[in-house]
Protein backbone atom coordinates (compact mmCIF):
# COMPACT_ATOMS: atom_id res chain seq x y z
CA UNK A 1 0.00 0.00 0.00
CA UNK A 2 1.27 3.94 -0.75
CA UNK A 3 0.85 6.34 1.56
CA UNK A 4 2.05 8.73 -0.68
CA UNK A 5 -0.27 11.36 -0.36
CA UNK A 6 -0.90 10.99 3.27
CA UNK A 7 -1.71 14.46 4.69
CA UNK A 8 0.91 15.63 7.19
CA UNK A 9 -0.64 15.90 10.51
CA UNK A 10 0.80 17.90 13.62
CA UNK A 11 4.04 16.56 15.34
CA UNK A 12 3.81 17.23 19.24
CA UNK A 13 6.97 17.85 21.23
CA UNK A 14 6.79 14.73 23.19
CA UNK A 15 7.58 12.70 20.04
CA UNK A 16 11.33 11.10 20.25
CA UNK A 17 12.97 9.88 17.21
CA UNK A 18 15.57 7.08 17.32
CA UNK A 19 17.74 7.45 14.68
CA UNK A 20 19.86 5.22 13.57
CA UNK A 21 23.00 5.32 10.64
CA UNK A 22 25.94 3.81 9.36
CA UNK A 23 26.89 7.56 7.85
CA UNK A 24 30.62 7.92 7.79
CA UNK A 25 30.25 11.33 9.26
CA UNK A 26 31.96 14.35 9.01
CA UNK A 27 32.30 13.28 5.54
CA UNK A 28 31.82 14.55 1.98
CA UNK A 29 29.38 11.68 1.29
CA UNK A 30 25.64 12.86 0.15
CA UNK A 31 24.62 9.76 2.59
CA UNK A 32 25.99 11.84 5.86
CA UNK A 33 24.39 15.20 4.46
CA UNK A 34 21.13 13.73 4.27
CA UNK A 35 21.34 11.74 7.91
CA UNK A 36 22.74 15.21 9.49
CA UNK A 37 19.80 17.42 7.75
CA UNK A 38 17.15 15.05 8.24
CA UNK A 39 17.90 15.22 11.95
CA UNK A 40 17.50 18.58 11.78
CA UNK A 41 14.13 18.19 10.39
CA UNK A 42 12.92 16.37 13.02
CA UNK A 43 14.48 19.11 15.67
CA UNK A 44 12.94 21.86 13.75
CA UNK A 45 9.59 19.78 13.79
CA UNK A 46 9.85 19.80 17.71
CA UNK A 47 10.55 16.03 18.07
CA UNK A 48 13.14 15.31 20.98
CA UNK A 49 16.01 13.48 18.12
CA UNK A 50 18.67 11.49 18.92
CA UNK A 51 21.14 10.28 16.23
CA UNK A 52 23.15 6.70 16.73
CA UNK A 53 25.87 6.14 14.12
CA UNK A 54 29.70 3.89 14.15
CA UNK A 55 32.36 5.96 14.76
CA UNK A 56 34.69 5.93 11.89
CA UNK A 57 38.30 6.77 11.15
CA UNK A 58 40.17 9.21 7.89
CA UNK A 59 40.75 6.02 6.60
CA UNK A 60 36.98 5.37 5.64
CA UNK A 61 36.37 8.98 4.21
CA UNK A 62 35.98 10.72 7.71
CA UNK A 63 37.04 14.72 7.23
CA UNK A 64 40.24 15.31 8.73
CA UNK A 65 40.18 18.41 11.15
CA UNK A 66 36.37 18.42 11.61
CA UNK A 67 36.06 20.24 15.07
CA UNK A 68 32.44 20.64 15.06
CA UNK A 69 30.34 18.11 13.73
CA UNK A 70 26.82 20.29 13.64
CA UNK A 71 28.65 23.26 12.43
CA UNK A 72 30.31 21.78 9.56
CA UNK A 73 26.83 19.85 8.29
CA UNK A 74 25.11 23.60 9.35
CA UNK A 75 22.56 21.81 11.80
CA UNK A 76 21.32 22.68 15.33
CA UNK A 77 24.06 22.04 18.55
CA UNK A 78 20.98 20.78 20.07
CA UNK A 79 21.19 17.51 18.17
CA UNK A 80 22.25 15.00 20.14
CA UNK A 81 25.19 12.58 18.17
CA UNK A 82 25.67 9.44 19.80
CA UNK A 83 29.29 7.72 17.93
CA UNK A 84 29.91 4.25 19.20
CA UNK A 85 33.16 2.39 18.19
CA UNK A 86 33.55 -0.09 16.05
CA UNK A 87 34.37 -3.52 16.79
CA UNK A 88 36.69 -4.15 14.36
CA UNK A 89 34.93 -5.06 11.10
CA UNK A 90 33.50 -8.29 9.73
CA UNK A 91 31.32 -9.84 12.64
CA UNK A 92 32.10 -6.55 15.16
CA UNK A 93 30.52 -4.26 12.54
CA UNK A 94 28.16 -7.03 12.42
CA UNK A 95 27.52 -7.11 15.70
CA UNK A 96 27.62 -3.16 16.10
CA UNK A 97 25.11 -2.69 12.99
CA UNK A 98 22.33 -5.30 14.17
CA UNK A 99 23.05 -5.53 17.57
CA UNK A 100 24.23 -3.01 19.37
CA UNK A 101 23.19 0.37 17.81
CA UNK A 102 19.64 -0.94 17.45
CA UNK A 103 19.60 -1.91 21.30
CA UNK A 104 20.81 1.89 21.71
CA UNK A 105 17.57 2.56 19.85
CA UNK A 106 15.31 0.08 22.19
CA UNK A 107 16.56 1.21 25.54
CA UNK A 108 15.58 5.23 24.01
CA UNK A 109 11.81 4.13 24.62
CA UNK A 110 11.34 5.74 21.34
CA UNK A 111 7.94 7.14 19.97
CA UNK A 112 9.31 5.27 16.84
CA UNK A 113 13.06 4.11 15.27
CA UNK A 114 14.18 5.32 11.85
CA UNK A 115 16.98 3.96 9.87
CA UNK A 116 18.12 3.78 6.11
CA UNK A 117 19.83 0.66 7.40
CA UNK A 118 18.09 -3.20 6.49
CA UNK A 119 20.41 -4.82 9.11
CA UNK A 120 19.73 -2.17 11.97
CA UNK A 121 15.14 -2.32 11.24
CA UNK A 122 16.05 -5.74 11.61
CA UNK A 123 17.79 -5.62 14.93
CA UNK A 124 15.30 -3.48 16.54
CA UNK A 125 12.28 -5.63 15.66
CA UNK A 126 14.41 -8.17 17.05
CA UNK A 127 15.06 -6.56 20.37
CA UNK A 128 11.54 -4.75 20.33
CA UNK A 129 7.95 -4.32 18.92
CA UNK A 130 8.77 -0.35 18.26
CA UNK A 131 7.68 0.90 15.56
CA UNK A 132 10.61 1.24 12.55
CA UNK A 133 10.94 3.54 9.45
CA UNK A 134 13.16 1.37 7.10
CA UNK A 135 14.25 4.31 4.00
CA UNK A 136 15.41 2.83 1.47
CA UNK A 137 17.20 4.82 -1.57
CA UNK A 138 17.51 2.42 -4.16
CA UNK A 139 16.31 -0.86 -4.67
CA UNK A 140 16.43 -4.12 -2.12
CA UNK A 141 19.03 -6.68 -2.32
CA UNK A 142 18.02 -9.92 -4.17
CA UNK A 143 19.35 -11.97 -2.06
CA UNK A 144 22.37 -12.76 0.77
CA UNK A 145 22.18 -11.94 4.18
CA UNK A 146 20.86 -8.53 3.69
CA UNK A 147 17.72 -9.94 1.75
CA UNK A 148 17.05 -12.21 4.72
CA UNK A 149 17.30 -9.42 7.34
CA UNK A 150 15.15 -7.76 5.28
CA UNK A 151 12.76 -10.50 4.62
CA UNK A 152 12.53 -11.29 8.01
CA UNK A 153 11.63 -7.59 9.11
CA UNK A 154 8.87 -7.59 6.55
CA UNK A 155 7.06 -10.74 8.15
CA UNK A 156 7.06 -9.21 11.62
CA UNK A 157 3.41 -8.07 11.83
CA UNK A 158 2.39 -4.06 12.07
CA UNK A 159 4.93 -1.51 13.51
CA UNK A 160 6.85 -1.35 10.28
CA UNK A 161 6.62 1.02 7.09
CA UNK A 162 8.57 1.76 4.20
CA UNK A 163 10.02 5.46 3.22
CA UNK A 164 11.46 5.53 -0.43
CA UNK A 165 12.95 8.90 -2.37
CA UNK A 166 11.01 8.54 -5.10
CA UNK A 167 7.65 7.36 -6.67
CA UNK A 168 9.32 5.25 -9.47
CA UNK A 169 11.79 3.90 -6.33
CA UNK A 170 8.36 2.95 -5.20
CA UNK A 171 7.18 0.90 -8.10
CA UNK A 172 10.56 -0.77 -8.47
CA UNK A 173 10.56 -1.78 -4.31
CA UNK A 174 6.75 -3.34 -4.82
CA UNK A 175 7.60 -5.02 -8.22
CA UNK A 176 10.72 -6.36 -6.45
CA UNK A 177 8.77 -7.63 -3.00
CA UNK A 178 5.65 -8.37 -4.45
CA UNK A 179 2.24 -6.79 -3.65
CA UNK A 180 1.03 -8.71 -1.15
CA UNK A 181 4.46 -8.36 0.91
CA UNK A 182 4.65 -4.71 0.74
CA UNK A 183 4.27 -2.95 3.58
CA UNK A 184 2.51 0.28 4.20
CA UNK A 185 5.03 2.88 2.04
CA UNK A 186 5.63 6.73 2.09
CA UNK A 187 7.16 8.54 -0.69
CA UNK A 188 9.07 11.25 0.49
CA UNK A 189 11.72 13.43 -1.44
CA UNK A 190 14.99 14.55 -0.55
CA UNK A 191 14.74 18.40 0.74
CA UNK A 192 16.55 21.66 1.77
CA UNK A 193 17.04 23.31 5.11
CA UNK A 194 13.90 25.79 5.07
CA UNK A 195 16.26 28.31 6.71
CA UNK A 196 18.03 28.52 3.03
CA UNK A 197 14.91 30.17 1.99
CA UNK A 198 14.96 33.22 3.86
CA UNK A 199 18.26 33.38 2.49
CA UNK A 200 18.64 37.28 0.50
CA UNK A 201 21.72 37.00 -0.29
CA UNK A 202 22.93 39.63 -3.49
CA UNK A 203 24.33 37.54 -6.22
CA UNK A 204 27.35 40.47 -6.35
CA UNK A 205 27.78 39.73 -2.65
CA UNK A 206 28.19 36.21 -2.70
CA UNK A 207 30.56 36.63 -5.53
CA UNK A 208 32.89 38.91 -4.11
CA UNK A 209 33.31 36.76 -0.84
CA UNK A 210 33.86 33.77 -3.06
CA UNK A 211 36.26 36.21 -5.53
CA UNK A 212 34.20 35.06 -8.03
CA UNK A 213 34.80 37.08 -11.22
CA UNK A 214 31.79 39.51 -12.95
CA UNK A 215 31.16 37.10 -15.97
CA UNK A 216 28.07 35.45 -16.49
CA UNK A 217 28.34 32.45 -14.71
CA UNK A 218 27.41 28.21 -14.36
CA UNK A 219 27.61 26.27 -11.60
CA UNK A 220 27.48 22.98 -10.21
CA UNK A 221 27.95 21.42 -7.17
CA UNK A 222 28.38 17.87 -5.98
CA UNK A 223 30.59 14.98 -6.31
CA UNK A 224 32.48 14.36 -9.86
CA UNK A 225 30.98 10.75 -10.47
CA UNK A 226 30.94 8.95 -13.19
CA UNK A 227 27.24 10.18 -15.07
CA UNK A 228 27.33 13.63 -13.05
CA UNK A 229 28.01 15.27 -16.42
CA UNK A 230 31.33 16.83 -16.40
CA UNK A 231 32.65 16.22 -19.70
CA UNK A 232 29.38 17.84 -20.80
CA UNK A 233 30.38 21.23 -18.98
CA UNK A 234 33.66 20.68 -19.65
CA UNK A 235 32.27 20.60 -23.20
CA UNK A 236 30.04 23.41 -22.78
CA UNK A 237 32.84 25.49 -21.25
CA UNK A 238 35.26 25.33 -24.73
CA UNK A 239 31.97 26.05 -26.91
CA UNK A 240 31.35 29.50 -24.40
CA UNK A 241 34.16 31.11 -23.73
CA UNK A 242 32.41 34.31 -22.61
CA UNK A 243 30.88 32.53 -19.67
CA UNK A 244 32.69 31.51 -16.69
CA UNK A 245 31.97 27.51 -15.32
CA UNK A 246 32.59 26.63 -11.61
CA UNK A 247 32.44 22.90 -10.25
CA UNK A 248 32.52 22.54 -6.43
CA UNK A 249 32.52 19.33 -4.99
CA UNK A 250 34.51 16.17 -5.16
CA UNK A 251 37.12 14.11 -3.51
CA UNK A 252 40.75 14.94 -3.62
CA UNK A 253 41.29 11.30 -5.68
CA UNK A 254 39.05 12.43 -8.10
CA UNK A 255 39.63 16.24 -8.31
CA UNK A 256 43.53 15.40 -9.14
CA UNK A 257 41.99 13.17 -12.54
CA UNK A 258 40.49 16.11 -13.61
CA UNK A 259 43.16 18.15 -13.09
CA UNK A 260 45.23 15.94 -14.97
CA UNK A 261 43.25 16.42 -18.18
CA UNK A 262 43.29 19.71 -20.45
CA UNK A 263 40.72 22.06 -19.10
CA UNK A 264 39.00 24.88 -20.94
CA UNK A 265 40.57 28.36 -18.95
CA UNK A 266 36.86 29.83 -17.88
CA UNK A 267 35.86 26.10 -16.21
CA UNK A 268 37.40 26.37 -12.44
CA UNK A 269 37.51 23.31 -10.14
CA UNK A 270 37.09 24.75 -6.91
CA UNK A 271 37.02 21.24 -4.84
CA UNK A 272 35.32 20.44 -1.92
CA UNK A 273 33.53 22.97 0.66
CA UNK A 274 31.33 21.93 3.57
CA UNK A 275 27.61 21.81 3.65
CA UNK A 276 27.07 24.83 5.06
CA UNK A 277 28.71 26.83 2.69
CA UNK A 278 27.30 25.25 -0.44
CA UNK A 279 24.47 28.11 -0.32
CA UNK A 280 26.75 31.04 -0.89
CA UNK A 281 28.08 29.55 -4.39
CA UNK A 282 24.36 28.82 -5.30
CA UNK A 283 23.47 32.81 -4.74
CA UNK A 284 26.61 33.45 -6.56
CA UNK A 285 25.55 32.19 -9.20
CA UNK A 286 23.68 33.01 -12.92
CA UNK A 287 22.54 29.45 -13.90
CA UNK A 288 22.70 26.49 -11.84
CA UNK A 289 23.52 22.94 -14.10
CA UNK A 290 22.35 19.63 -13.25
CA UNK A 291 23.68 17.59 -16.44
CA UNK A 292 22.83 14.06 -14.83
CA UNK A 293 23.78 10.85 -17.74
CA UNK A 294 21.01 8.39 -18.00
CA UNK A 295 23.88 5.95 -15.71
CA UNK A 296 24.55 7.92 -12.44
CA UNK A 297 26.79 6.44 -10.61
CA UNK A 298 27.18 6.89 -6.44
CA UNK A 299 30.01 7.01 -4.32
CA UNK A 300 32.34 5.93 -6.51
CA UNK A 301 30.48 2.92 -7.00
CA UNK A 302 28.66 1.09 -9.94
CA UNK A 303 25.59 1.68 -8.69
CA UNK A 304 22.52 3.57 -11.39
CA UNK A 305 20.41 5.37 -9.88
CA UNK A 306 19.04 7.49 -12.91
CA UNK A 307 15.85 5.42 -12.87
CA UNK A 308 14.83 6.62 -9.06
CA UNK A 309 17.41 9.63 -7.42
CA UNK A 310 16.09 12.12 -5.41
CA UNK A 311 19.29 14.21 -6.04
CA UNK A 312 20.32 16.46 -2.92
CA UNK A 313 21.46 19.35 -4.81
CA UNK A 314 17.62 19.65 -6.95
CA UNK A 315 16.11 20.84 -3.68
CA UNK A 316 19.77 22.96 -3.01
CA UNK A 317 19.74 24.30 -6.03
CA UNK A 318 15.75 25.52 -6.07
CA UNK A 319 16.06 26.89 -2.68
CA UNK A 320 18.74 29.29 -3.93
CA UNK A 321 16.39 31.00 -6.45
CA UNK A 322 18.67 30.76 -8.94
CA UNK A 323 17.42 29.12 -12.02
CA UNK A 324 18.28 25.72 -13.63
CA UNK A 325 19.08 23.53 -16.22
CA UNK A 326 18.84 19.71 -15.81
CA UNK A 327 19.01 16.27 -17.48
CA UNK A 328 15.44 15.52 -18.79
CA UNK A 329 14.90 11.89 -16.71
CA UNK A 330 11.80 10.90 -15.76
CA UNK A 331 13.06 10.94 -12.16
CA UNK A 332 13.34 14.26 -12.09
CA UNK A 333 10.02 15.31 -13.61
CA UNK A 334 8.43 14.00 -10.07
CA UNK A 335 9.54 17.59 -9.47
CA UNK A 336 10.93 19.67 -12.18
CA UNK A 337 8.75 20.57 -14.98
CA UNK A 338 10.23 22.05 -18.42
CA UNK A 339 9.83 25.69 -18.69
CA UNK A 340 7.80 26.21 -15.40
CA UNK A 341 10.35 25.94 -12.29
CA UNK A 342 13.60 24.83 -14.78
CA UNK A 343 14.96 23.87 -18.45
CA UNK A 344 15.46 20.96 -19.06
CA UNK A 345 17.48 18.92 -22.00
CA UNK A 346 18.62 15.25 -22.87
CA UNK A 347 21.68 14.27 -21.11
CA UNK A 348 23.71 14.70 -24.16
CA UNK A 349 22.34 16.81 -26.60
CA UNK A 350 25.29 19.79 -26.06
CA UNK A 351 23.76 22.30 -28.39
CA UNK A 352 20.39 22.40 -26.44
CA UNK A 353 22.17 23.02 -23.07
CA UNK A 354 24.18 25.39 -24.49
CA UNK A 355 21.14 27.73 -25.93
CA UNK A 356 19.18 26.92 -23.03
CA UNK A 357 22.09 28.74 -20.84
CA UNK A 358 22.02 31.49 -23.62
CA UNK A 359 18.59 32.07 -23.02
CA UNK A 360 18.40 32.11 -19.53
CA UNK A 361 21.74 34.37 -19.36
CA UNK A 362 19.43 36.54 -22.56
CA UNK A 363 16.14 36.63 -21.09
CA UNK A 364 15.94 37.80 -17.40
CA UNK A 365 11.71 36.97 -17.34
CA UNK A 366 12.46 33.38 -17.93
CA UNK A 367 15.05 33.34 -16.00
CA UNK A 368 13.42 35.21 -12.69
CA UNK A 369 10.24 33.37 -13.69
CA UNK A 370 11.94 29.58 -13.53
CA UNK A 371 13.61 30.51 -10.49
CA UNK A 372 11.09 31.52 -8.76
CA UNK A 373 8.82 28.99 -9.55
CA UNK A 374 11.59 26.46 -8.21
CA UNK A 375 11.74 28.64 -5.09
CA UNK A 376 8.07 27.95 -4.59
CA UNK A 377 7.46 24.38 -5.41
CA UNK A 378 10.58 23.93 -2.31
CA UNK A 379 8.77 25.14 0.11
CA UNK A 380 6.98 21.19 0.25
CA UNK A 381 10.12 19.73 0.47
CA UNK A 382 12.14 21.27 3.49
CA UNK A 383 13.93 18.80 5.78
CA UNK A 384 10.86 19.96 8.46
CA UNK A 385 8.17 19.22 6.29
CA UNK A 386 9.51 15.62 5.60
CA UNK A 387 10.04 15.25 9.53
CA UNK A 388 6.71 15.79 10.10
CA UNK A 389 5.44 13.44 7.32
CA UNK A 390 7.58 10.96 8.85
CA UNK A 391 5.82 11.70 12.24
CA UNK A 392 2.93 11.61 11.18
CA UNK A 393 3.34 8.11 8.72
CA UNK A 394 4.92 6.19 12.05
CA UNK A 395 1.90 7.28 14.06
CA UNK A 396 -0.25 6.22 12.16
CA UNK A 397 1.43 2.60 11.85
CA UNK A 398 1.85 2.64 16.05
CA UNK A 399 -1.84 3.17 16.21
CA UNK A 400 -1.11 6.29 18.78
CA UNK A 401 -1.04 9.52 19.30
CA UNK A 402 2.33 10.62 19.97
CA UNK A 403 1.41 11.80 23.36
CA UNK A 404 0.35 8.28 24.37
CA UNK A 405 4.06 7.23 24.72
CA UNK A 406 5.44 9.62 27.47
């Protein structure tokens, strides 16, 4: 069953969220950004939020020099992070994954338990008949152990409910499981800090603090994946040599490859900056690109998720109010229409992006128009909004109110 358009219902302070990840955090990965922010969500929702997660080391991607966890991911110091160690991989992480950060969760006497984690649902309705959020972000596994946790947690009766990122992620999961084994299921989108809205910032401003030159200017942000696009704006970049190109994001491995390759003199690789500083390039900025391939790859991996993203940076960049190009997928029309709140081209056809940045840099209606239709259509899909869906969606599975469990 969906539960897609469930209405949203009013969270009440006395709600407490156990959440649980396997986030390598402070990291660059899109995975920690969206445990850290959706935290936040529930704290701006009034929900009492604790977050569980394995403490990692530099070795597994952790930033080196990260003082302040909620500063660098921009969330509230109210938060509380809970990092236990790891027991030494294979059967400790095991043990640390399904055992011991779900009995964190149990002993929390949680209004409800939410994790993007199969093994961890399954070790709290192990432990416990508390109700779980499993969010899932691709597709299951078709088989090993993972399939059988997950199996397993799908055959415990009521308490459980699906959250996926997308509705054709939805379709997939329920082809994959089977109708009459799939669970009661929310779709609910990536989203944006709602702060980011009230956000004014001058698009001369932003430039000058980011010494940004005057020229009209493209950006992206994000990692530099294979399928994020680059050799298109690379491509782009040598066709327009009157308009400048930024890229920020990526990993130092990855930034050095490009680096090593001939690059146009108006595209800059500006590497890596932390989450809460991705905002000022967006205001800097005259168009924002979004040149998804129809094979996206994720961290690294060979993972595609073209068929069912719910990219991070779509809800980034129509906060900003600047407006956008992107990839025509079908993914990406759950939220982006042509002409209305962005353009939007095939993946490769270079001389439609280009024009389309011509006539967005050309013609400042369309331009202020797409933008702030994007700017709008956001406002459903802030990191608080999607808290209190998720509030809302686990009360309804509990059968309670959630001031029945204080």
């Amino acid at each position: 069953m969906s539960s897609s358009t469930r209405s949203p219902g009013t969270p009440a302070s006395s709600c407490r969220v156990a959440y649980l990840a396997r986030s390598i955090a402070p990291s660059r990965t899109a995975n920690s950004v969206h445990v850290m922010r959706m935290a936040d969500g529930y704290h701006q929702a009034g929900a009492r939020i604790s977050l569980s997660l394995p403490r990692w080391s530099t070795r597994h991607g952790v930033e080196a020099g990260v003082r302040d966890l909620h500063a660098f991911y921009g969330i509230s110091p109210e938060i509380r992070v809970r990092r236990l160690p790891r027991l030494g991989g294979g059967t400790g992480d095991t043990l640390l994954m399904a055992g011991l950060l779900p009995l964190v969760a149990v002993l929390q006497r949680p209004t409800f338990v939410h994790t993007r984690s199969i093994a961890m649902a399954w070790g709290v309705r192990r432990l416990s008949k508390a109700t779980v959020l499993l969010e899932l972000h691709g597709p299951p596994p078709e088989g090993g152990r993972r399939r059988q946790m997950l199996d397993d947690f799908l055959a415990r009766p009521f308490g459980k409910g699906l959250v996926v990122i997308s509705e054709r992620l939805r379709t997939m999961v329920a082809a994959m499981l089977g109708d009459s084994r799939m669970p009661e299921t929310l779709v609910a989108h990536d989203g944006v800090d709602h702060t980011w809205l009230g956000c004014t910032t001058p698009t001369a401003e932003a430039r000058a603090a980011l010494r940004l030159p005057s020229a009209p200017l493209c950006l992206y942000t994000g990692h530099l994946y294979e399928g994020r696009g680059l050799d298109l704006i690379s491509s782009l970049a040598k066709s327009m040599p009157d308009v400048h190109f930024v890229i920020v994001g990526g990993t130092e491995i990855d930034l050095a490859t490009r680096r090593r390759s001939p690059t146009p003199s108006n595209l800059e690789l500006r590497g890596f900056c932390p989450p809460n500083e991705v905002l000022r390039y967006l205001k800097a900025a005259d168009v924002l690109l979004m040149p998804y391939q129809r094979r996206i790859s994720v961290s690294g991996t060979g993972t595609n998720t073209a068929d069912f993203a719910s990219p991070l940076k779509m809800f980034e960049y129509m906060a900003s109010e600047r407006p956008i190009v992107s990839s025509d997928l079908p993914v990406l029309r759950e939220v982006l229409e042509d002409r209305r709140n962005a353009l939007l081209r095939e993946p490769g056809d270079h001389e439609g992006w280009a024009l389309a940045i011509r006539e967005l840099l050309s013609n400042r209606a369309l331009a202020t128009g797409v933008a702030s239709e994007a700017r709008t259509d956001v406002e459903r899909f802030t990191w608080k909004a999607r808290a209190e869906r998720l509030i809302s969606f686990a009360t309804s599975l509990s059968g309670t109110s959630t001031d029945d469990r204080d």
